[in-house]
Protein backbone atom coordinates (compact mmCIF):
# COMPACT_ATOMS: atom_id res chain seq x y z
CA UNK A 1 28.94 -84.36 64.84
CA UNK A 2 31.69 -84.96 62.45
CA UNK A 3 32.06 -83.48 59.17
CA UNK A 4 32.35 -86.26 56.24
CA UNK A 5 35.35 -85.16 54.05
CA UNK A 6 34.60 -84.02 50.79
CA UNK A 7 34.91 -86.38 47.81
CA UNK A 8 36.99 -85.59 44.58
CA UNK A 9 33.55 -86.09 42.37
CA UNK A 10 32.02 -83.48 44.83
CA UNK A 11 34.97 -81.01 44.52
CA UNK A 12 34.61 -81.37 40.83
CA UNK A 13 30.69 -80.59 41.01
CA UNK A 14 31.28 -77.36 42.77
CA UNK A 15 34.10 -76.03 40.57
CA UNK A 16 31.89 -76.71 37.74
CA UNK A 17 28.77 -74.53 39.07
CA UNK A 18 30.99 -71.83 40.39
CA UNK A 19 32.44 -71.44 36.61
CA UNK A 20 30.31 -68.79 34.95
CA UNK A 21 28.98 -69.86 31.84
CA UNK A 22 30.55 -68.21 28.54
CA UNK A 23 28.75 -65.79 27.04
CA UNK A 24 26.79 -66.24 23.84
CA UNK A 25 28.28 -65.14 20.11
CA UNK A 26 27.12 -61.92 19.38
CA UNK A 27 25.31 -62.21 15.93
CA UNK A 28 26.33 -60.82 12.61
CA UNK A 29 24.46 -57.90 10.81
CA UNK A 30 23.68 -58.33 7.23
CA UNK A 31 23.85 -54.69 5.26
CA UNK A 32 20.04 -53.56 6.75
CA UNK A 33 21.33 -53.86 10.07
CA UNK A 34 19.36 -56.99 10.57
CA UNK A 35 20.57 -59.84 12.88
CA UNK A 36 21.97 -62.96 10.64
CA UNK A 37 22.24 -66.45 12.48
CA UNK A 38 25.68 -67.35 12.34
CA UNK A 39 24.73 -70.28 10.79
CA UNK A 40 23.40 -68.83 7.50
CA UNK A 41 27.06 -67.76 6.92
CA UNK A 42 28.16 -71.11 6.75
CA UNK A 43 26.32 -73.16 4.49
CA UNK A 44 23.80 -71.53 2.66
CA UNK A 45 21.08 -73.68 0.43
CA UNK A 46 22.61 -74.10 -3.02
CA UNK A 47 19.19 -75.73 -4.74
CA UNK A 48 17.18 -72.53 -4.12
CA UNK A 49 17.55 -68.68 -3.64
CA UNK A 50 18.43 -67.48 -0.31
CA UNK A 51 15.02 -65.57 0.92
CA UNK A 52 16.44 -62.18 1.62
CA UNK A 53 16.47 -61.44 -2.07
CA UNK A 54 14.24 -58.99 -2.98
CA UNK A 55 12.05 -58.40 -6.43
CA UNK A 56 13.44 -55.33 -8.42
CA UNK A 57 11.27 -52.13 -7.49
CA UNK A 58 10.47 -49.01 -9.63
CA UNK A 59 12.55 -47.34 -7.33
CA UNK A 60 15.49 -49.44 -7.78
CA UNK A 61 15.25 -49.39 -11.31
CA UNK A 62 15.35 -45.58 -11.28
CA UNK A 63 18.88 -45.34 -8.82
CA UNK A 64 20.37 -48.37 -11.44
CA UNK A 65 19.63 -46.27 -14.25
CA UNK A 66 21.03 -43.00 -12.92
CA UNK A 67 24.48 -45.28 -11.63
CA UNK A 68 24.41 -46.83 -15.16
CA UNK A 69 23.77 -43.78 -17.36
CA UNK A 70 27.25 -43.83 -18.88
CA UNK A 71 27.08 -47.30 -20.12
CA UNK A 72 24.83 -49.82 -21.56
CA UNK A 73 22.57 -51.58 -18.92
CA UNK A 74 20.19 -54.77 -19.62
CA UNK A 75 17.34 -54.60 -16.99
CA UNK A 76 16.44 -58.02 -18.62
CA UNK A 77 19.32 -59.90 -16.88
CA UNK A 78 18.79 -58.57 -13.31
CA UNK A 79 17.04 -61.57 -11.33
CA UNK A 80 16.62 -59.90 -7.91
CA UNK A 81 18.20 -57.46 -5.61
CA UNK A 82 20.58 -59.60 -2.66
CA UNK A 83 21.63 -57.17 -0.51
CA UNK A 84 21.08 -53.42 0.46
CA UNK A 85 22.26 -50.49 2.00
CA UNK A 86 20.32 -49.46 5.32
CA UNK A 87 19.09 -46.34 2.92
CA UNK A 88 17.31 -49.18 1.41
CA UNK A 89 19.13 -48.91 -1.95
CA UNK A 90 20.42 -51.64 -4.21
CA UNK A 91 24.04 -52.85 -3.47
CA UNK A 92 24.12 -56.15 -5.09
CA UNK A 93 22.04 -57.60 -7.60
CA UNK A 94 21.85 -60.96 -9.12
CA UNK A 95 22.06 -61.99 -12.29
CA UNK A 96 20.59 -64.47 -14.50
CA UNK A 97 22.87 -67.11 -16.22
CA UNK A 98 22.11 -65.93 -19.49
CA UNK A 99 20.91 -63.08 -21.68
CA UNK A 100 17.85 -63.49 -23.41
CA UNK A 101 19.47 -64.59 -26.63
CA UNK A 102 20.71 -67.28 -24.61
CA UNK A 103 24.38 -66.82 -24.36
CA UNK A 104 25.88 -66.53 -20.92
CA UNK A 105 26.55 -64.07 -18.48
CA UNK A 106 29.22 -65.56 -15.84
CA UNK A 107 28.99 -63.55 -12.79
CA UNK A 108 25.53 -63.98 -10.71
CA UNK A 109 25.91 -61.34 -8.04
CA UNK A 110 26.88 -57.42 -9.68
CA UNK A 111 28.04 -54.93 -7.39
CA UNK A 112 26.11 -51.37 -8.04
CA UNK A 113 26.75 -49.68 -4.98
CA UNK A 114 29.15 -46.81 -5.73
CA UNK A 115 30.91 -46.55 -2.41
CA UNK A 116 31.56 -50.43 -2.36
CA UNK A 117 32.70 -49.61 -6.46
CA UNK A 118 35.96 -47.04 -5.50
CA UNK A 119 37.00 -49.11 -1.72
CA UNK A 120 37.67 -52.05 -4.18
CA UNK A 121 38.76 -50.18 -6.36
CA UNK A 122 41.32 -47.88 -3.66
CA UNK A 123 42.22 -51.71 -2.56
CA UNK A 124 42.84 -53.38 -5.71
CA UNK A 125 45.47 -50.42 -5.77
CA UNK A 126 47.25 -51.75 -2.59
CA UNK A 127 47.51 -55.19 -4.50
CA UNK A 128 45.20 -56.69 -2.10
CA UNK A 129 44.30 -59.07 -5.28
CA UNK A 130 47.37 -61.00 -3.95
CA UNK A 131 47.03 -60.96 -0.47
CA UNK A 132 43.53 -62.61 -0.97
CA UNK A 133 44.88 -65.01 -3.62
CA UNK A 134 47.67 -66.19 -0.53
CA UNK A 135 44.32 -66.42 2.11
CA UNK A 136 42.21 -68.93 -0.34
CA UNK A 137 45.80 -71.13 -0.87
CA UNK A 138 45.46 -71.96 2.43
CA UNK A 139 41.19 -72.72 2.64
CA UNK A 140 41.59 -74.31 -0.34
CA UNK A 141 38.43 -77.19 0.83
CA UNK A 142 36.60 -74.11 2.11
CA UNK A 143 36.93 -72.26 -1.45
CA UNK A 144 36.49 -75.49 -3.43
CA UNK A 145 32.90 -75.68 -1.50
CA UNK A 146 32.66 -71.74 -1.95
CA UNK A 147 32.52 -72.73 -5.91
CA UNK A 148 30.43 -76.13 -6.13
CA UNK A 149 27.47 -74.11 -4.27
CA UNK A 150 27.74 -71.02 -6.14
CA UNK A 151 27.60 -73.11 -9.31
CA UNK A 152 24.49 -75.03 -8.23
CA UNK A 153 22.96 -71.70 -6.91
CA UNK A 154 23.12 -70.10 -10.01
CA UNK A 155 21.43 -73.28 -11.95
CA UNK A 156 18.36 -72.91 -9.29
CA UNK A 157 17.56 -69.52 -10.82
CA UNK A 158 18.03 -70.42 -14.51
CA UNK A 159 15.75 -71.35 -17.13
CA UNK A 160 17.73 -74.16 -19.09
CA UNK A 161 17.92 -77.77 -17.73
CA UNK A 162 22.03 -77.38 -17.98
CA UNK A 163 25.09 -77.91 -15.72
CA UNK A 164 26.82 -75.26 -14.97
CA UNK A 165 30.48 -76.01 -15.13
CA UNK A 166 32.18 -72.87 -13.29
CA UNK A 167 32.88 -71.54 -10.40
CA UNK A 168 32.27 -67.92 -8.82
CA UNK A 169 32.26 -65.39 -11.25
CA UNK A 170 33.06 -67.34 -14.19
CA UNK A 171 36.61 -68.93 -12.56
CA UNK A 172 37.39 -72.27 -14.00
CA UNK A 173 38.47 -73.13 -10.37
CA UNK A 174 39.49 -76.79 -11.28
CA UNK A 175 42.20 -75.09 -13.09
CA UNK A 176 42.93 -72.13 -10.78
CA UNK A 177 41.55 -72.98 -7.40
CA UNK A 178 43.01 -69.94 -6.14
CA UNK A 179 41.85 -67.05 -8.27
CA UNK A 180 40.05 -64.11 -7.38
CA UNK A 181 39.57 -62.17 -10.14
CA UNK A 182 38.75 -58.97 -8.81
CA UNK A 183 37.64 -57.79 -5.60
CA UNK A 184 34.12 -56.28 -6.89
CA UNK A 185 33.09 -59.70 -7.18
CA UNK A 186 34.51 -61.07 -4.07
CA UNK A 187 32.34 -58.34 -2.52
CA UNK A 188 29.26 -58.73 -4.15
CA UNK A 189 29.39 -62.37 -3.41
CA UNK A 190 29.85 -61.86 0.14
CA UNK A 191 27.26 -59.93 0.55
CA UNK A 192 24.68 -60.70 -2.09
CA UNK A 193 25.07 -64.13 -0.67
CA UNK A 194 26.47 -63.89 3.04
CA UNK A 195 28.66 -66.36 2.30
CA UNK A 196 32.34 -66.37 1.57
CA UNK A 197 35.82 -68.44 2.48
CA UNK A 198 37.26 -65.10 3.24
CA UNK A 199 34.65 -63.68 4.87
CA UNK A 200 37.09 -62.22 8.04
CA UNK A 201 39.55 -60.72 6.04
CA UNK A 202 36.97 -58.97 3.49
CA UNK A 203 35.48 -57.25 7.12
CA UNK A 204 38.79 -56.39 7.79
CA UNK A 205 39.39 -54.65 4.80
CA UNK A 206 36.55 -52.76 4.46
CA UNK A 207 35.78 -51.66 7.58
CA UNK A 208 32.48 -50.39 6.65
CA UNK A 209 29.88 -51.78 3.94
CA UNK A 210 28.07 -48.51 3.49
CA UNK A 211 28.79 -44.27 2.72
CA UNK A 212 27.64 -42.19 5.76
CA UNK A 213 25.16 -40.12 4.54
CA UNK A 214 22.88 -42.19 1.49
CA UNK A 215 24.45 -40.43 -1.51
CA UNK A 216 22.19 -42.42 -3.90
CA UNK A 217 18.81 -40.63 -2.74
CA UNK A 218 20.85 -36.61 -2.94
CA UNK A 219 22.31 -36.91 -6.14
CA UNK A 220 22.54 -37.29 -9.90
CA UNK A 221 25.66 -39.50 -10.95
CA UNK A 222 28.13 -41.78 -8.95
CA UNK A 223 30.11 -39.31 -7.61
């Protein structure tokens, strides 16, 4: 019997099942080592708080006032803890919009974690202010986005019926769409809120969100 020759539209159909299929994105951890949808990196809801914050425990309150014991520190403004170390202690907190005399308080998400503290620190030293600056001239949609949301995040956890006319830490970015301020707060934003323009080049940076060995729990100061 004679073969029938082999139509294009039949060549095409066996190319296509013999091509194996790509495999899956491998999805993010958040600082517990839990698995984040990729997703939730991307557009977070700005009209309510994310639901990985946590309430403020006797535990943490203890750690923040050991961290804090050199300065003055308002329990009053913390609104709830955003992200933590896998040793289960506070790295980010958030922050109400205002004190409790009612004047404001700019930056919603307050880095506490000590080993997070001195690699911004160690990388603010390498002018890496700058470098970051350059990165968010050329997202600038992405970062203008980054700052509408944060603004109406922060009025979804505060008690007056106001607008809230700045950006991400307190940056008028209207006027300086580029700014960065300081890298503790580009931090604590990233993680507190798993959201961020630069969100690649903070990883790169980094390296690691956590110390090795839970140095909150063994001693007495930050060091």
């Amino acid at each position: 019997m004679k073969k029938l020759p082999t139509s294009v539209n039949q060549k095409k159909s066996a190319a296509l099942k013999e091509k194996p299929e790509p495999e899956p994105d491998k999805p993010a951890k958040n600082s517990v080592g839990e698995m984040i949808k990729k997703d939730s990196f991307k557009e977070p809801a700005a009209d309510h708080p994310p639901a990985f914050w946590t309430p403020l425990s006797g535990g943490d309150i203890a750690i923040l006032r050991k961290r804090n014991s050199r300065r003055r520190f308002d329990l009053s403004i913390i609104y709830a803890v955003a992200a933590r170390c896998s040793y289960e202690f506070p790295q980010v907190l958030v922050c109400r919009p205002h004190r409790r005399g009612g004047t404001p308080f700019p930056t919603m998400f307050w880095l506490t974690c000590p080993f997070l503290d001195r690699k911004c620190g160690e990388l603010e030293s390498l002018q890496k202010i700058g470098e970051l600056e350059g990165l968010f001239m050329t997202r600038h949609t992405e970062v203008s986005i980054w700052h509408e949301r944060y603004a109406l995040l922060r009025k979804s956890i505060s008690a007056k019926e106001t607008d809230i006319p700045t950006g991400v830490g307190g940056i008028n970015w209207r006027d300086v769409p580029h700014a960065v301020k300081c890298l503790h707060l580009q931090v604590a934003t990233w993680l507190g809120w798993r959201y961020h323009p630069a969100e690649d080049w903070l990883k790169e940076q980094l390296e690691v969100t956590e110390c090795a060995c839970g140095i909150c729990g063994k001693t007495d100061d930050n060091k």
